[in-house]
PDB file of N, CA and C in Angstrom:
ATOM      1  N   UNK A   1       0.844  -1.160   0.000  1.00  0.00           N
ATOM      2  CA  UNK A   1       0.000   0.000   0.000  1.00  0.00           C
ATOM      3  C   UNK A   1       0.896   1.231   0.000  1.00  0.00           C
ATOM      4  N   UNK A   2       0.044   2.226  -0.912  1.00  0.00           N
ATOM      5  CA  UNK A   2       0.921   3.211  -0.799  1.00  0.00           C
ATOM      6  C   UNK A   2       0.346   4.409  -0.895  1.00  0.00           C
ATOM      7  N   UNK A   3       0.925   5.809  -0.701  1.00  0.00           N
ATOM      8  CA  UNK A   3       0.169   7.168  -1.027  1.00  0.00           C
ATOM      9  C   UNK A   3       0.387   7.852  -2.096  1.00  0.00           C
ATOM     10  N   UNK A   4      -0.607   8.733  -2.534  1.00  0.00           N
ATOM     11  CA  UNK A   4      -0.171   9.768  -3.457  1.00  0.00           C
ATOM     12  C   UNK A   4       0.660  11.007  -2.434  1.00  0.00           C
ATOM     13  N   UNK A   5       1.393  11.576  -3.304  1.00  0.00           N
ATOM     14  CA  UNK A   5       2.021  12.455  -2.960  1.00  0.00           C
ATOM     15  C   UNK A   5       1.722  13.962  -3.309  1.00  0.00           C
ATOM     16  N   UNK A   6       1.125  13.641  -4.584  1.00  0.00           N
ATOM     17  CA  UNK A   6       0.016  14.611  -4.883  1.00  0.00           C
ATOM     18  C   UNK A   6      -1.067  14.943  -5.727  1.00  0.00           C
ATOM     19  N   UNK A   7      -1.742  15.672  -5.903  1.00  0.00           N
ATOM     20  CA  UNK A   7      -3.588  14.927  -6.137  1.00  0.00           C
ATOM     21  C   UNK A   7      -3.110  14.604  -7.629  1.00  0.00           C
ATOM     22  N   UNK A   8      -4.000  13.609  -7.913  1.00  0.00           N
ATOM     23  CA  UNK A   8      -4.332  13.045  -9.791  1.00  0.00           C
ATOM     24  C   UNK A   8      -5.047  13.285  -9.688  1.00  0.00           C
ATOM     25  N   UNK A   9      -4.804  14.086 -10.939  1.00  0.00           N
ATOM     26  CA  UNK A   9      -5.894  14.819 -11.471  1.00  0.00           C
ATOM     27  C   UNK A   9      -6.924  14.234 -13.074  1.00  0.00           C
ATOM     28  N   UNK A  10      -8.142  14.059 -12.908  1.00  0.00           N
ATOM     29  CA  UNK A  10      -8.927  13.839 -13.918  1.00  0.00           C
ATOM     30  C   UNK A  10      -8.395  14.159 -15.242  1.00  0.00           C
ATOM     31  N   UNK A  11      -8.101  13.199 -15.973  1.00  0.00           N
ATOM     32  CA  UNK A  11      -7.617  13.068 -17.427  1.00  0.00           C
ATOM     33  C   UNK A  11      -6.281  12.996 -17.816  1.00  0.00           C
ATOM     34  N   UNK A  12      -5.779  12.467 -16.078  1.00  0.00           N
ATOM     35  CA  UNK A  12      -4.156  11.900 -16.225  1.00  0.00           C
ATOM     36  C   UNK A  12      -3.465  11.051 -16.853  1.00  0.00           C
ATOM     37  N   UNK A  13      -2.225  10.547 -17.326  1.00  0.00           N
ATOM     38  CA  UNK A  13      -1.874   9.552 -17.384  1.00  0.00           C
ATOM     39  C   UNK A  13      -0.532   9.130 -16.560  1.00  0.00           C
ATOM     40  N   UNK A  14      -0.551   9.946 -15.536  1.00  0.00           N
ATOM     41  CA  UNK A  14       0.367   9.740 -14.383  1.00  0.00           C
ATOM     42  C   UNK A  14       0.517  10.224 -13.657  1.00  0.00           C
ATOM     43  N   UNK A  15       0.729   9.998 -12.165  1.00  0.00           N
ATOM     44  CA  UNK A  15       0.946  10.424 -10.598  1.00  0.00           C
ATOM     45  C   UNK A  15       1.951  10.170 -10.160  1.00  0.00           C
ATOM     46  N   UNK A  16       1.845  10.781  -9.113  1.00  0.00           N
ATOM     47  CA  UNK A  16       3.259  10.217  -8.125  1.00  0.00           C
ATOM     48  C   UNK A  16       2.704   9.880  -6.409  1.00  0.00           C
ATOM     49  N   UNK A  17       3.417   8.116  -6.511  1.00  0.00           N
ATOM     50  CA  UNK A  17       3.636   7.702  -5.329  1.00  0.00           C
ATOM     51  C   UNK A  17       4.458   7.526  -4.219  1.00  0.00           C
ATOM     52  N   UNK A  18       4.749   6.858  -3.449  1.00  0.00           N
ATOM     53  CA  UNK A  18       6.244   7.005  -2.305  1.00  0.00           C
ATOM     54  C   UNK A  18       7.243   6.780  -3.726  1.00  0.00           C
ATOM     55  N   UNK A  19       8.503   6.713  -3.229  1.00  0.00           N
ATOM     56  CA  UNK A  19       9.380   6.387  -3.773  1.00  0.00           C
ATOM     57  C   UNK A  19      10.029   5.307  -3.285  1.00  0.00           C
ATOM     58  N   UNK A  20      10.691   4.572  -3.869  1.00  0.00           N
ATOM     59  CA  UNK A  20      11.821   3.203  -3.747  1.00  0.00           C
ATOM     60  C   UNK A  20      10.357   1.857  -4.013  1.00  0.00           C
ATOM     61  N   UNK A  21       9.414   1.686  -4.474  1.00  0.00           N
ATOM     62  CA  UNK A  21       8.726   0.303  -3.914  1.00  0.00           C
ATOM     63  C   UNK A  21       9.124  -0.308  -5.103  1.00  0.00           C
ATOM     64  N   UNK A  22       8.293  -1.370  -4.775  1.00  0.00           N
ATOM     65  CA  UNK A  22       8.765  -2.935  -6.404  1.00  0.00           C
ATOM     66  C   UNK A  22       7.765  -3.070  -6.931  1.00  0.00           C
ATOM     67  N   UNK A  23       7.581  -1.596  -7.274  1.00  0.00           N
ATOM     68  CA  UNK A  23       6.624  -1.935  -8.468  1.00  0.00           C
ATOM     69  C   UNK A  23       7.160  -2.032 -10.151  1.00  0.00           C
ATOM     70  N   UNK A  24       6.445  -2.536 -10.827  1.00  0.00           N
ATOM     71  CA  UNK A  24       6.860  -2.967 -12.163  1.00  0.00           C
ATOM     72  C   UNK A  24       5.725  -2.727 -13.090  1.00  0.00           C
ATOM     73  N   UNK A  25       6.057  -2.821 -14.761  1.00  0.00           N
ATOM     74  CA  UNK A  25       5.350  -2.933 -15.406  1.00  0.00           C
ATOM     75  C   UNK A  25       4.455  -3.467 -15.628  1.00  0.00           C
ATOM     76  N   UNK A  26       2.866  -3.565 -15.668  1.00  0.00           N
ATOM     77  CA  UNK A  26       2.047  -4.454 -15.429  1.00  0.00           C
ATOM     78  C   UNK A  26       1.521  -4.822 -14.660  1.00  0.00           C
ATOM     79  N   UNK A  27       1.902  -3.829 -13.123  1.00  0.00           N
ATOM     80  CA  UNK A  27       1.467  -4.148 -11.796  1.00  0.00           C
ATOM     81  C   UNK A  27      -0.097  -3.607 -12.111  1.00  0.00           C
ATOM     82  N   UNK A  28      -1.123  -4.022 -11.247  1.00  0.00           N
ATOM     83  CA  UNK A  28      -2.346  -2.762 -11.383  1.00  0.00           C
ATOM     84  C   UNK A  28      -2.405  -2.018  -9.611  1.00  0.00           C
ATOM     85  N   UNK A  29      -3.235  -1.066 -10.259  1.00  0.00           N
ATOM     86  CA  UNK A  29      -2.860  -0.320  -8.937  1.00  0.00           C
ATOM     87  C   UNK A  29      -4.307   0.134  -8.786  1.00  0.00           C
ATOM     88  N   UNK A  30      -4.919   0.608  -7.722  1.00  0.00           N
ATOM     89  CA  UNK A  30      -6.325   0.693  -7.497  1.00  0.00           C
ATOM     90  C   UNK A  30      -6.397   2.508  -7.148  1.00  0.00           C
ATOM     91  N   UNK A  31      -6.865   3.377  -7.388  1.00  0.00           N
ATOM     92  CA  UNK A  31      -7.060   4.433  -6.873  1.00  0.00           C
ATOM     93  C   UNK A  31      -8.284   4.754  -6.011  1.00  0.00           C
ATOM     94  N   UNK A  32      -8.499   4.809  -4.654  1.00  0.00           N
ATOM     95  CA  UNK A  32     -10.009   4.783  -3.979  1.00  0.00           C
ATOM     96  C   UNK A  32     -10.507   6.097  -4.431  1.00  0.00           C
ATOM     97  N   UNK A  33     -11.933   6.020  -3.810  1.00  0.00           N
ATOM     98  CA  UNK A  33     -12.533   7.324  -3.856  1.00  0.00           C
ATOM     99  C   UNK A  33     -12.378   8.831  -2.886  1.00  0.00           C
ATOM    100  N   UNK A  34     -11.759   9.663  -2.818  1.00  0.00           N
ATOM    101  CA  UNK A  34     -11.684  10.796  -2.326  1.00  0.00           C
ATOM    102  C   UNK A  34     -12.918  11.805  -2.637  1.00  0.00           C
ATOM    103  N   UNK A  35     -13.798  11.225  -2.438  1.00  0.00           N
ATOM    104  CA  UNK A  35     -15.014  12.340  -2.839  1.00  0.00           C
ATOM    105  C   UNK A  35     -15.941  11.834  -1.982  1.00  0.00           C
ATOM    106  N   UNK A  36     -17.333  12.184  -1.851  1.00  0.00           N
ATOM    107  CA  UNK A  36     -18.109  11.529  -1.426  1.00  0.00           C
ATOM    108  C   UNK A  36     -18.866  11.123  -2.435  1.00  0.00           C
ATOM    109  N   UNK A  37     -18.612  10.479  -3.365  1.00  0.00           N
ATOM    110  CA  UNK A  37     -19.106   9.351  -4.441  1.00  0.00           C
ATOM    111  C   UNK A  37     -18.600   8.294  -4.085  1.00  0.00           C
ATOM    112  N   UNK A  38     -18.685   7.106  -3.916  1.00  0.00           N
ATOM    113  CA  UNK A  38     -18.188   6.010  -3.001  1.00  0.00           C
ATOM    114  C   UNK A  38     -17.605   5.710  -4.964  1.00  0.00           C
ATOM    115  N   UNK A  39     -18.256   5.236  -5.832  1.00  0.00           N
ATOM    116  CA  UNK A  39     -17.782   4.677  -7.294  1.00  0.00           C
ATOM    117  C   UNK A  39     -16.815   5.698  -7.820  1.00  0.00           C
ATOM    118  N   UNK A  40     -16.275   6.542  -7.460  1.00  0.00           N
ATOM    119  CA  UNK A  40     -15.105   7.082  -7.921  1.00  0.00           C
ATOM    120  C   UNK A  40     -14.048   7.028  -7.615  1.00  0.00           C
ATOM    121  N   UNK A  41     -13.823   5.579  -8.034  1.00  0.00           N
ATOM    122  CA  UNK A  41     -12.186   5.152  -8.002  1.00  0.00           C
ATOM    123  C   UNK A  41     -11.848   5.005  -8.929  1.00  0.00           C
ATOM    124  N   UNK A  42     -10.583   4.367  -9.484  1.00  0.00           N
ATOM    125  CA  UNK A  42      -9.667   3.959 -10.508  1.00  0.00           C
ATOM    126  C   UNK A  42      -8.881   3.467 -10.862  1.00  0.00           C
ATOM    127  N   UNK A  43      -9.260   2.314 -11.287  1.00  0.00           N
ATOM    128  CA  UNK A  43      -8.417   0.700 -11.368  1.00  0.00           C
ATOM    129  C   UNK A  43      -7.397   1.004 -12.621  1.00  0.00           C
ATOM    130  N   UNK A  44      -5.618   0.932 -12.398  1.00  0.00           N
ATOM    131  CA  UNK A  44      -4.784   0.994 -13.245  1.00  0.00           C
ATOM    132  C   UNK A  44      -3.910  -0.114 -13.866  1.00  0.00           C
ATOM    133  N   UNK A  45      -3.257  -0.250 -14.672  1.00  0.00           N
ATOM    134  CA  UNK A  45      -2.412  -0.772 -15.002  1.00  0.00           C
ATOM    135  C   UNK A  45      -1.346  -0.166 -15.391  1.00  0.00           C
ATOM    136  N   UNK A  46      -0.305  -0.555 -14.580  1.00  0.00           N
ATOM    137  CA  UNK A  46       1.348   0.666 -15.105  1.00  0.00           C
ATOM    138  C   UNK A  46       1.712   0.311 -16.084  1.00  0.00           C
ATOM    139  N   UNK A  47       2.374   0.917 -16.867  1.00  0.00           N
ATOM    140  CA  UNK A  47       3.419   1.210 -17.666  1.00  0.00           C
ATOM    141  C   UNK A  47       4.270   1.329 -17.366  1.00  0.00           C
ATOM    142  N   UNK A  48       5.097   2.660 -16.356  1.00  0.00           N
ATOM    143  CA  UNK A  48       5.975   2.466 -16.049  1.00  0.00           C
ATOM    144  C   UNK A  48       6.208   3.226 -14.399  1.00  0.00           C
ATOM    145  N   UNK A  49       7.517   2.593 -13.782  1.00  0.00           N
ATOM    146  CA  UNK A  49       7.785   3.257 -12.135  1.00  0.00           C
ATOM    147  C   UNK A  49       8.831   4.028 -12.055  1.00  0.00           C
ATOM    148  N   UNK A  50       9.162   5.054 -11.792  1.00  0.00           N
ATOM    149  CA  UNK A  50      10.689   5.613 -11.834  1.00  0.00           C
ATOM    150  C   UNK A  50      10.639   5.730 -10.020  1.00  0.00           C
ATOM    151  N   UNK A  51      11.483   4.557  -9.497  1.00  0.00           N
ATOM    152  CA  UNK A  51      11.616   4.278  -7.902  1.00  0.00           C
ATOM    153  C   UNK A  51      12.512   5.915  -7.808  1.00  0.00           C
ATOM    154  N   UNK A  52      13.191   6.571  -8.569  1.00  0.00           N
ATOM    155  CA  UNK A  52      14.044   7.953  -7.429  1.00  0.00           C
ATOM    156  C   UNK A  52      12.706   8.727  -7.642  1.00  0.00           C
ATOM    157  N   UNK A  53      11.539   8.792  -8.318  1.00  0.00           N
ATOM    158  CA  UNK A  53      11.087  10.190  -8.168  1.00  0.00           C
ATOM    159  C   UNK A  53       9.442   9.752  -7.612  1.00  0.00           C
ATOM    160  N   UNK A  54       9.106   8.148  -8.086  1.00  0.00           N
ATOM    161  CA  UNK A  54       7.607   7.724  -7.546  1.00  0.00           C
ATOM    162  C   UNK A  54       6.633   7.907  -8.297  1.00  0.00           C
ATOM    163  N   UNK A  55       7.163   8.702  -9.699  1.00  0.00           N
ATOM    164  CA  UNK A  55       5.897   8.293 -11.119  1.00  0.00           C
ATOM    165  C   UNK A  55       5.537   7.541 -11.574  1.00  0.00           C
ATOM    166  N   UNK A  56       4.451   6.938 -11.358  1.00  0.00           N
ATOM    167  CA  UNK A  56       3.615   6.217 -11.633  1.00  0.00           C
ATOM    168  C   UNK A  56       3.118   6.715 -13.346  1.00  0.00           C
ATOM    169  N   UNK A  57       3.445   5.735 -14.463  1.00  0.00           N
ATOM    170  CA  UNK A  57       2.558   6.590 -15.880  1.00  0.00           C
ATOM    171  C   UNK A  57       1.885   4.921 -16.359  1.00  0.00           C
ATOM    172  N   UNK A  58       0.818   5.298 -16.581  1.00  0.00           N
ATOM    173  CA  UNK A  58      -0.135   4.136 -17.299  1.00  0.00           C
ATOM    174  C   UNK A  58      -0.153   4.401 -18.234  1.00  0.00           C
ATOM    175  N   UNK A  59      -0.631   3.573 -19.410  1.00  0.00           N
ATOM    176  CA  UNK A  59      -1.160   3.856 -20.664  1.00  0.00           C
ATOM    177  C   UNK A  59      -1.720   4.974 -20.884  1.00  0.00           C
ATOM    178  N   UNK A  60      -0.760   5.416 -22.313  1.00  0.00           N
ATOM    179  CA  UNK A  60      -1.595   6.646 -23.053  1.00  0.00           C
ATOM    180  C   UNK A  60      -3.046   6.413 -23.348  1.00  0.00           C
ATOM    181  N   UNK A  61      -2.983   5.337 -23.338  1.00  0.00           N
ATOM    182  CA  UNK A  61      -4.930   5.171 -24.186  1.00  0.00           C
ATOM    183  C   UNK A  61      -5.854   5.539 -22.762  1.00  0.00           C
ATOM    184  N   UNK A  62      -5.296   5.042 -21.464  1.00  0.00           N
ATOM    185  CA  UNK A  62      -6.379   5.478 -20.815  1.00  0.00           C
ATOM    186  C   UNK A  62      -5.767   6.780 -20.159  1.00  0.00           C
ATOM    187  N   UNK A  63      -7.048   7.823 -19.320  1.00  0.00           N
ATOM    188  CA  UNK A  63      -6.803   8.611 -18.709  1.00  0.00           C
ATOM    189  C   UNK A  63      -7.608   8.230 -17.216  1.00  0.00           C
ATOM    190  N   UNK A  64      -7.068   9.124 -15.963  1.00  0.00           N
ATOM    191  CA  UNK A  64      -7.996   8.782 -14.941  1.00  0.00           C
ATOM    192  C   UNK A  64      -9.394   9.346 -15.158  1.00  0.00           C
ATOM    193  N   UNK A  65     -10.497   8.924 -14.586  1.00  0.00           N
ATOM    194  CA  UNK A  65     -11.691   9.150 -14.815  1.00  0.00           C
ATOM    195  C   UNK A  65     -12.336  10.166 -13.810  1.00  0.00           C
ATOM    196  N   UNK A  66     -11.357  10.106 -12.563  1.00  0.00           N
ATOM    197  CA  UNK A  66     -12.008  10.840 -11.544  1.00  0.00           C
ATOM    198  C   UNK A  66     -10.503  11.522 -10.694  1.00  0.00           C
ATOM    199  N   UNK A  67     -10.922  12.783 -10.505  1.00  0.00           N
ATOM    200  CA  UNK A  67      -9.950  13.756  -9.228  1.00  0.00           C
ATOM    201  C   UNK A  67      -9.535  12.627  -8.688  1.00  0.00           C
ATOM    202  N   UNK A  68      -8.095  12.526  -7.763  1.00  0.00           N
ATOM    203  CA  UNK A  68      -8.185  12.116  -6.800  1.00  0.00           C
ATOM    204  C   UNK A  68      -6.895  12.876  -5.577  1.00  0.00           C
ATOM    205  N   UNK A  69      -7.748  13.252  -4.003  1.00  0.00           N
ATOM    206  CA  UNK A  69      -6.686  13.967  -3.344  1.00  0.00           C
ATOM    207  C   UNK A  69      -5.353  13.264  -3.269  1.00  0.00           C
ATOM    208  N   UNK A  70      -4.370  13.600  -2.987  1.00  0.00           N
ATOM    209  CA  UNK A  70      -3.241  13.371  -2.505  1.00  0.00           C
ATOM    210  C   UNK A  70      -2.185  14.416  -1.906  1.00  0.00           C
ATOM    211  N   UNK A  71      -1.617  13.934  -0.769  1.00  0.00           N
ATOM    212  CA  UNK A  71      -0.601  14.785  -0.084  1.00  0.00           C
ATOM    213  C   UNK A  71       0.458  13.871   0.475  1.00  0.00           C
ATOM    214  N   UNK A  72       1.633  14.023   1.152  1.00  0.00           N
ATOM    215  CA  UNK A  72       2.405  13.325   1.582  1.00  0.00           C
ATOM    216  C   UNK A  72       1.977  13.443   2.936  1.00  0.00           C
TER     217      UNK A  72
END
């Protein structure tokens, strides 16, 4: 489990999480809901992790569908 570091934003194709984990290509990653819409989350699949900085980038084809907060 891990955090955003700071908010993703609707029509992303990448965030940033902690830094250093083992994540890899192909991992999926779940985004919950930060709203009070309980169905606004966002189920991912990476592309790619850069462990020094914690970017998270998924596929160009998709974008996120919904805000989501983040802070460290």
């Amino acid at each position: 489990m891990t955090r955003l570091q700071f908010p993703a934003l609707k029509g992303a194709t990448n965030f940033t999480v902690e830094k250093g984990l083992d994540l890899v290509a192909g991992d999926r990653v779940a985004l919950l809901a930060t709203s009070y819409e309980n169905m606004a989350g966002d189920d991912v699949t990476i592309e790619s992790y850069d462990t020094a900085s914690g970017l998270i980038t998924v596929n160009s084809s998709f974008t996120l569908n919904f805000y989501h907060w983040g802070a460290p």
